[in-house]
Protein backbone atom coordinates (compact mmCIF):
# COMPACT_ATOMS: atom_id res chain seq x y z
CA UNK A 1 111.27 -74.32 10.10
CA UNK A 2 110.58 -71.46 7.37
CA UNK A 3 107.02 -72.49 7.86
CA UNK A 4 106.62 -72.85 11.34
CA UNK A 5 108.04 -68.98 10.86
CA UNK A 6 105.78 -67.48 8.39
CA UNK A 7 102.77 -69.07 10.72
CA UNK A 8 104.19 -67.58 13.71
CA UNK A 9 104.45 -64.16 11.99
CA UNK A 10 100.76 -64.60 10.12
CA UNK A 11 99.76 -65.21 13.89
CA UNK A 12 101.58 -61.96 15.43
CA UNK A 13 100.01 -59.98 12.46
CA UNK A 14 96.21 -60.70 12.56
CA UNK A 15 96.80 -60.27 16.81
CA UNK A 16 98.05 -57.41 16.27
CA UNK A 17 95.48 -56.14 13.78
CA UNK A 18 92.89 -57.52 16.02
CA UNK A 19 94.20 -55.20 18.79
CA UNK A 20 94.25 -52.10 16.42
CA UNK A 21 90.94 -52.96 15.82
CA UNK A 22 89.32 -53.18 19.15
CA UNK A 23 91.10 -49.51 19.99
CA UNK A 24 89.45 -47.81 17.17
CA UNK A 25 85.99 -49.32 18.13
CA UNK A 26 83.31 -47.14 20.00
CA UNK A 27 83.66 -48.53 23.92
CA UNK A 28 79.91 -48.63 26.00
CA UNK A 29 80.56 -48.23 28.95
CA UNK A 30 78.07 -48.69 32.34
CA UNK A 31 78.77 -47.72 35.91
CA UNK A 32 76.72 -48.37 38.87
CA UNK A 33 77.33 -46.12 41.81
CA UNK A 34 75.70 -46.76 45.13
CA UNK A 35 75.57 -44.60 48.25
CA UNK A 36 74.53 -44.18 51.45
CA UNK A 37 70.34 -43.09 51.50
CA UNK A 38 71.02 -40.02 52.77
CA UNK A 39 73.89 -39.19 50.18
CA UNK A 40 71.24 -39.27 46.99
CA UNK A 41 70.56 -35.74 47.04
CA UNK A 42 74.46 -34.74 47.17
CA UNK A 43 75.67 -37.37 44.84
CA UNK A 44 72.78 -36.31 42.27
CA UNK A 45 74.38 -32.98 42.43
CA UNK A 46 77.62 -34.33 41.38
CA UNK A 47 77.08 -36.85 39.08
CA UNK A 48 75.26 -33.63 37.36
CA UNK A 49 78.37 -31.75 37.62
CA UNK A 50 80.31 -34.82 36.06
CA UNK A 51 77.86 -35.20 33.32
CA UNK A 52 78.23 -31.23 31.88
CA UNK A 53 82.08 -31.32 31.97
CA UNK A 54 82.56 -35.12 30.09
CA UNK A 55 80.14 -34.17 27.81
CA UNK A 56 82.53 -31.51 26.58
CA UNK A 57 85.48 -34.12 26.42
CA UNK A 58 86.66 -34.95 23.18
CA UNK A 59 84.89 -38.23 21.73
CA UNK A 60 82.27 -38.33 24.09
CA UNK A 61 79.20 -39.71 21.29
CA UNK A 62 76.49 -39.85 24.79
CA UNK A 63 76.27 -39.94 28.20
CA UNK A 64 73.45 -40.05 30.48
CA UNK A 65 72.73 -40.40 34.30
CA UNK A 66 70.41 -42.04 35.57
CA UNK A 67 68.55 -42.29 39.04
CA UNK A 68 67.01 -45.85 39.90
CA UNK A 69 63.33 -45.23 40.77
CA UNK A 70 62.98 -48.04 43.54
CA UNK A 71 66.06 -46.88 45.23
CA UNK A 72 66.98 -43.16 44.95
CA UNK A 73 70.36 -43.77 46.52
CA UNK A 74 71.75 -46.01 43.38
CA UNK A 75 72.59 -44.40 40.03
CA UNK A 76 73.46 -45.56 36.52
CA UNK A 77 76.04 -44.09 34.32
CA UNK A 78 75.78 -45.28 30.40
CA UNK A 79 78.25 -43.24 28.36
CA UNK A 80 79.49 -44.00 24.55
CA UNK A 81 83.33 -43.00 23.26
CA UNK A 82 84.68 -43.05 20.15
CA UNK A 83 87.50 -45.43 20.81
CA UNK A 84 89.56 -46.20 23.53
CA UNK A 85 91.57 -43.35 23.67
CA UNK A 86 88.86 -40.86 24.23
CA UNK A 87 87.74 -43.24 26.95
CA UNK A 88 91.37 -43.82 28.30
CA UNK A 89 91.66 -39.47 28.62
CA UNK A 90 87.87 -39.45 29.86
CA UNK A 91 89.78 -41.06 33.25
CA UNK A 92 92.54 -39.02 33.26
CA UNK A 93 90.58 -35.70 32.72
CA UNK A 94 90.96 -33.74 36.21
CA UNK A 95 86.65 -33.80 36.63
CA UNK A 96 86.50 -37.36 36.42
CA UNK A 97 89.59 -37.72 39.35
CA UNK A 98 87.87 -34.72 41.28
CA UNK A 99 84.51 -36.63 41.21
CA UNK A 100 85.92 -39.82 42.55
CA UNK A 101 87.57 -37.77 45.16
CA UNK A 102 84.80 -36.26 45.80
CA UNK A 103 82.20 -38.74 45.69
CA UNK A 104 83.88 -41.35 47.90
CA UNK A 105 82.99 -40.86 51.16
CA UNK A 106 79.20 -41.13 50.03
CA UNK A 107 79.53 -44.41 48.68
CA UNK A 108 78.93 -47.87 50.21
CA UNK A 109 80.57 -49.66 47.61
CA UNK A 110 82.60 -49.32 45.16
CA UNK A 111 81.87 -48.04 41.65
CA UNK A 112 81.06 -50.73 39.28
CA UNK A 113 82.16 -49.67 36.12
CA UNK A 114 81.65 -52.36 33.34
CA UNK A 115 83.18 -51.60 29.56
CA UNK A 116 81.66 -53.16 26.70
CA UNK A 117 81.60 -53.37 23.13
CA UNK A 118 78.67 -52.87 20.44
CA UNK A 119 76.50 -56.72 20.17
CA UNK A 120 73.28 -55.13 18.93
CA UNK A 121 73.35 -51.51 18.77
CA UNK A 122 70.67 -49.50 17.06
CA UNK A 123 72.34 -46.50 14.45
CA UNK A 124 70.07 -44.27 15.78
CA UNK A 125 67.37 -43.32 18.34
CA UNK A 126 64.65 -40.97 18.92
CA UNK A 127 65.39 -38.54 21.92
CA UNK A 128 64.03 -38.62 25.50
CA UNK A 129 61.52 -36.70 27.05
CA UNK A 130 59.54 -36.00 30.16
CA UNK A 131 58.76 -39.01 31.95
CA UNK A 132 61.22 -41.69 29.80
CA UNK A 133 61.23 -44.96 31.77
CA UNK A 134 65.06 -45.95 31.54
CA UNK A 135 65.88 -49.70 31.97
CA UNK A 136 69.42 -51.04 32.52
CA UNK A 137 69.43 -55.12 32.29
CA UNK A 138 72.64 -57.23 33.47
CA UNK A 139 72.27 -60.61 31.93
CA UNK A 140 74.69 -63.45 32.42
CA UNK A 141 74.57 -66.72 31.27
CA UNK A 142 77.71 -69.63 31.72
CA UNK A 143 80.10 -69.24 28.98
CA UNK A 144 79.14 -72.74 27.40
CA UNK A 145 75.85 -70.33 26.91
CA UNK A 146 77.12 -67.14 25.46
CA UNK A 147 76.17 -67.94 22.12
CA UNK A 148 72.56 -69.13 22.47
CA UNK A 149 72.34 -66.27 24.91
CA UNK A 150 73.53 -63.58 22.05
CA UNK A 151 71.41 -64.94 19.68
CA UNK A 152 68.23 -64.65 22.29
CA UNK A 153 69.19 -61.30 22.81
CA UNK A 154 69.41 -59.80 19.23
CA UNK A 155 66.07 -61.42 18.59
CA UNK A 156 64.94 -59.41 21.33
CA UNK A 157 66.12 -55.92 19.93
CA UNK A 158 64.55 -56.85 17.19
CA UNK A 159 61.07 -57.37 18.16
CA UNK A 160 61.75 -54.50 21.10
CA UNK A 161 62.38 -52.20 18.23
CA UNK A 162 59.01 -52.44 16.56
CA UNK A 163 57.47 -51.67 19.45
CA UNK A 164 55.36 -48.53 19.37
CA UNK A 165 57.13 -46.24 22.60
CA UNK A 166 60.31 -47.76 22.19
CA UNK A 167 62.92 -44.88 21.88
CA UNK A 168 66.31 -47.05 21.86
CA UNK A 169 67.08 -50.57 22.46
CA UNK A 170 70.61 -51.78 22.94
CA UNK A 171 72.55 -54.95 23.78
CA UNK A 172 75.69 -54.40 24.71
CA UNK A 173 78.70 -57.13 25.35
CA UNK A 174 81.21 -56.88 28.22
CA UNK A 175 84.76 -56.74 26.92
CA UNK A 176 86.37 -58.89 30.15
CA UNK A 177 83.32 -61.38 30.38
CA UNK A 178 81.99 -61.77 26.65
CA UNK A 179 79.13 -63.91 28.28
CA UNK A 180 78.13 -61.02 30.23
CA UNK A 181 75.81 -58.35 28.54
CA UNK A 182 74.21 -55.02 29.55
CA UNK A 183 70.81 -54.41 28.04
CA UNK A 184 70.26 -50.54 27.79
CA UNK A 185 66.38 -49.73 26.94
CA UNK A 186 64.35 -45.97 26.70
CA UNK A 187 61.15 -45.81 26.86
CA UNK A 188 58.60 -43.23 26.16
CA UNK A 189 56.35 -43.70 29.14
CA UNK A 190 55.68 -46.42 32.00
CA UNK A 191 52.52 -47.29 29.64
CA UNK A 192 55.20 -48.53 26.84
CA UNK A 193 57.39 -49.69 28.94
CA UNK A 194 54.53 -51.62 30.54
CA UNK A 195 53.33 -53.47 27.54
CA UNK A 196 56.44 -54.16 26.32
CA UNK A 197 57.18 -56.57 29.39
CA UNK A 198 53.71 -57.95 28.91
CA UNK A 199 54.95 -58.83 24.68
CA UNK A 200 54.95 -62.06 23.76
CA UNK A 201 58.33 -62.00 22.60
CA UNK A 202 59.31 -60.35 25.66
CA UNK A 203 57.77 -63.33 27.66
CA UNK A 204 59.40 -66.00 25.36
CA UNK A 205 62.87 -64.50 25.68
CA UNK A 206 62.98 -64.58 29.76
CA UNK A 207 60.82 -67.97 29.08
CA UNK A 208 64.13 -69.38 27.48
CA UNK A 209 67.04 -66.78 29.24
CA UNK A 210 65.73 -68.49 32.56
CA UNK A 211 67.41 -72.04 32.52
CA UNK A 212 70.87 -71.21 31.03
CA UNK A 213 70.86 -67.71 33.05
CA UNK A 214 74.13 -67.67 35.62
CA UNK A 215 71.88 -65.35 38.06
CA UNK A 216 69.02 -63.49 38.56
CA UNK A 217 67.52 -61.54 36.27
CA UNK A 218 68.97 -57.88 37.17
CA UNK A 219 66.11 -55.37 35.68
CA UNK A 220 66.59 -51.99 37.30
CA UNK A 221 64.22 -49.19 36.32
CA UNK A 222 65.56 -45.61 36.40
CA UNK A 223 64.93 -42.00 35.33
CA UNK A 224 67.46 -39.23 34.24
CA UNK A 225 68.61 -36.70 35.62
């Protein structure tokens, strides 16, 4: 019985410390916020507007928005926070409520706003500039897959990395579906981003992502604003 006790307890502790853990991590978060065609020019202006004041909130380590270059009407918001409390008062700051409130009767569906933590993160990454080709991946694979799936991705960074144009190259893993992933790339031009689709290793990773993928392969290409 003593045993069965102390295991229980050991059990409670490392949860617990697990927990503690995950709070004090840095939280990626992506959104994807669609409106109506004739909305893109408004909702630009207030994703802007978002983007100046959360930038100012405390723990706030990035955040960029993004406009998708096939279809002007659907943005991209990738933001990085300290740890889950900066996140947690990100939402309950009074811009973030006022651009909900604001921004709803644009949309045509609802904000998808995915949270995720660090898989394959790079420390550090030169800076954009004119004409950056932004890409924002969604890959999903059936959780039987996660595993082979992580390790296809972080060979990808990788090789992405030594890529000449590359400016940042991140894989990050959703917290609720841990065999869902965002892939969050910078480019320095369409030329790099170009031959980077064209790599070999590039090739070899969809080659293999293919069979065990759970859907489509979700590439969007964007710019910031």
């Amino acid at each position: 019985m003593r045993f069965t006790t102390s295991l229980l307890l050991a059990m409670a502790l490392i949860a617990a410390s697990t927990h503690l853990q995950a709070q004090d991590n840095p939280i990626y978060v992506v959104s994807y916020v669609e409106v109506a065609p004739a909305a893109s020019v408004p909702a630009a202006g207030l994703l802007r507007q978002l983007a100046n004041a959360s930038r100012k909130d405390d723990g706030n380590l990035r955040l960029q928005i993004l406009q998708r270059a096939a279809h002007s009407n659907q943005f991209a918001i990738v933001a990085i926070w300290k740890d889950q409390k900066s996140y947690d008062a990100h939402v309950a700051a009074t811009h973030s409520k006022d651009f909900r409130d604001k921004i709803k009767p644009h949309l045509i569906s609802a904000i998808d706003e995915r949270l995720h933590s660090a898989l394959d993160v790079a420390p550090t990454g030169g800076a954009s500039a004119a004409g950056a080709v932004f890409v924002v991946t969604h890959v999903d694979v059936p959780p039987p897959k996660k595993d082979d799936c992580i390790a296809l991705l972080k060979t990808l960074a990788e090789a992405s990395r030594k890529e000449t144009g590359v400016l940042r190259f991140d894989v990050f893993q959703q917290a609720s579906r841990p065999n869902h992933f965002s892939v969050v790339e910078i480019w320095k031009d369409q030329n790099a981003y170009q031959a980077h689709i064209t790599a070999a290793h590039t090739k070899s990773f969809r080659e293999q992502l293919t069979p065990m993928s759970g859907a489509l392969y979700d590439e969007r290409i964007y710019k910031s604003l």
